[in-house]
Protein backbone atom coordinates (compact mmCIF):
# COMPACT_ATOMS: atom_id res chain seq x y z
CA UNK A 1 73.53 97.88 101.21
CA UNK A 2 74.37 101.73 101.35
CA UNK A 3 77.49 102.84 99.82
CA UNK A 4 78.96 106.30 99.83
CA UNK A 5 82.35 106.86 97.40
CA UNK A 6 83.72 110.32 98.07
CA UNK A 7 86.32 110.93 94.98
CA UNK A 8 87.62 114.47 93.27
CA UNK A 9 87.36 112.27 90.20
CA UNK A 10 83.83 112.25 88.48
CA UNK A 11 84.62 109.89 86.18
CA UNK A 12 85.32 107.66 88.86
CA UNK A 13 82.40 108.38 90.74
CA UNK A 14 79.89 107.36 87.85
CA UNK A 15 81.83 104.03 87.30
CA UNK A 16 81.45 103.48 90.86
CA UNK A 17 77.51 103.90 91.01
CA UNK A 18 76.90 101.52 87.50
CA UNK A 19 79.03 98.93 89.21
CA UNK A 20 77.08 99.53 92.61
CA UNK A 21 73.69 99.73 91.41
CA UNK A 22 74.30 97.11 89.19
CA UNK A 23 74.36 94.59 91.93
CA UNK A 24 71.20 96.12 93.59
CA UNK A 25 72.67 98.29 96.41
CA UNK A 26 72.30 102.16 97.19
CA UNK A 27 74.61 104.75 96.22
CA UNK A 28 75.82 107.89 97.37
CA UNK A 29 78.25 109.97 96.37
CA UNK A 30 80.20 113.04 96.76
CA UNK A 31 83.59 114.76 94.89
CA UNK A 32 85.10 116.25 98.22
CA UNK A 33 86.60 115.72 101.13
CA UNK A 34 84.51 118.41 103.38
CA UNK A 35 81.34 117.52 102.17
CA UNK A 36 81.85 113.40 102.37
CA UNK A 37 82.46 113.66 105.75
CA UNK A 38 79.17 115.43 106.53
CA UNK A 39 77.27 112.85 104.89
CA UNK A 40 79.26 110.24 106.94
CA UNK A 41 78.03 112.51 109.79
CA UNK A 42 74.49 112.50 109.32
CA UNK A 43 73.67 109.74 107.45
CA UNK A 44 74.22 105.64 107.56
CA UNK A 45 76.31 103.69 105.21
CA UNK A 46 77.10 100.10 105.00
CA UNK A 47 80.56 100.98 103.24
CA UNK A 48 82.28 103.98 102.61
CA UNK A 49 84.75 104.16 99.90
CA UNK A 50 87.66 106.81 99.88
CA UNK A 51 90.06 108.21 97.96
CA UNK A 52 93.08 109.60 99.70
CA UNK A 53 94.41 112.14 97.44
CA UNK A 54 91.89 114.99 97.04
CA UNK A 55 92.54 118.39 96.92
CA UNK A 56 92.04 120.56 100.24
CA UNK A 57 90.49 118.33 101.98
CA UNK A 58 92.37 114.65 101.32
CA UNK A 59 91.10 111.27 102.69
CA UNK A 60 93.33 111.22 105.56
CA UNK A 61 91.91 114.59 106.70
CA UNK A 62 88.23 112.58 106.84
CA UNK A 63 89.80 109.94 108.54
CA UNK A 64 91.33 111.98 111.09
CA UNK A 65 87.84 114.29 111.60
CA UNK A 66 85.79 110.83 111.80
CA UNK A 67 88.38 109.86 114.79
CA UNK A 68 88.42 113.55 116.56
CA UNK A 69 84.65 112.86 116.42
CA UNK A 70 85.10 109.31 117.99
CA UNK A 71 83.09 108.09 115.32
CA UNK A 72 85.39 106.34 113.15
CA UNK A 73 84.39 102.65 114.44
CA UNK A 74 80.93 103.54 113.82
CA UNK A 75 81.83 103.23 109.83
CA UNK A 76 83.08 101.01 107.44
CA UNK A 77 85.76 103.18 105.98
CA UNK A 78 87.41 101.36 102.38
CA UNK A 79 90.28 103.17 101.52
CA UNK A 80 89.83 103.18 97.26
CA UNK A 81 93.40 104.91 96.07
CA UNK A 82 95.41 104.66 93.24
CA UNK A 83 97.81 106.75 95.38
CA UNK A 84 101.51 106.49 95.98
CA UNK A 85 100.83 105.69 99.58
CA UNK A 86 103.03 103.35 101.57
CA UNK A 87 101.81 99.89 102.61
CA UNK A 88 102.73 101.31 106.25
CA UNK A 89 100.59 104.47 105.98
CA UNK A 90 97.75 101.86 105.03
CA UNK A 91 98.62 99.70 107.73
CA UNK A 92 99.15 102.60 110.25
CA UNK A 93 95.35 103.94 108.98
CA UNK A 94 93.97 100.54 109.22
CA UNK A 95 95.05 100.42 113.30
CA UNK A 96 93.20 103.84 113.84
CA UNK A 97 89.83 102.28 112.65
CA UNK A 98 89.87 101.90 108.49
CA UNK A 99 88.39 98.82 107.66
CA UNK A 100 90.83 98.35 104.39
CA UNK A 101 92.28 99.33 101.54
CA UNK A 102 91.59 98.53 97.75
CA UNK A 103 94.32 100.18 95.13
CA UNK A 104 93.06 101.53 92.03
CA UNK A 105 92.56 100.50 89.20
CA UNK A 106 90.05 97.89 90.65
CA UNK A 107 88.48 94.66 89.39
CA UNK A 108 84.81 95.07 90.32
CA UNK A 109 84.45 91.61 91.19
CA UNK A 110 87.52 92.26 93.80
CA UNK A 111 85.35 95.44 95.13
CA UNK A 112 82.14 93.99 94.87
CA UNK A 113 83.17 91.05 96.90
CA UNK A 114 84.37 93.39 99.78
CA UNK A 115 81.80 95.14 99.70
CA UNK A 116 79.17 92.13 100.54
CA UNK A 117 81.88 90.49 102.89
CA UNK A 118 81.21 93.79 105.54
């Protein structure tokens, strides 16, 4: 399995490819918005995990580029946010195309799990 976390928070991001790797997938990374959603563009992932609250260019910014670009149900889009975010604004993401949601902090058997159910 390809994964692809896109997080402003490196810490995170290393975490997330020990866990990953761990359990023999491929992982991907990036620590913005704008460039996350050109590797979405031009690359294949089995799962994409996303944080929602990055600077300048947030999660729901690559959500809404992925749909403008009608390519939204092409990916597996996890949102992975320890944001204040409403369970509506989740829901109301999840009926333009995310696949789900997963609130930080996470137990990696919980996002592990997920991850091989796609």
């Amino acid at each position: 399995m390809k994964v692809l976390a896109i997080d402003d928070n490196s810490d995170i991001l290393e975490l997330l490819k020990e866990v990953v790797i761990s359990y023999n997938h491929e992982f991907s990374s990036s620590n913005n918005g704008k460039t996350g959603l050109e590797m979405i563009k031009n690359n294949s992932y089995d799962a994409v995990l996303l944080d929602l609250t990055m600077p300048e260019f947030t999660g729901v910014d690559v959500v809404d580029a992925l749909i403008a670009d009608d390519v939204l149900k092409d990916n597996k889009i996890i949102l992975f946010t320890a944001s204040t975010i409403l369970d509506e604004s989740i829901t109301e993401l999840i009926s333009k195309g995310v696949h789900s949601c997963i609130r930080k902090p996470v137990d990696v058997t919980h996002l592990i799990k997920t991850l091989e159910s796609l």
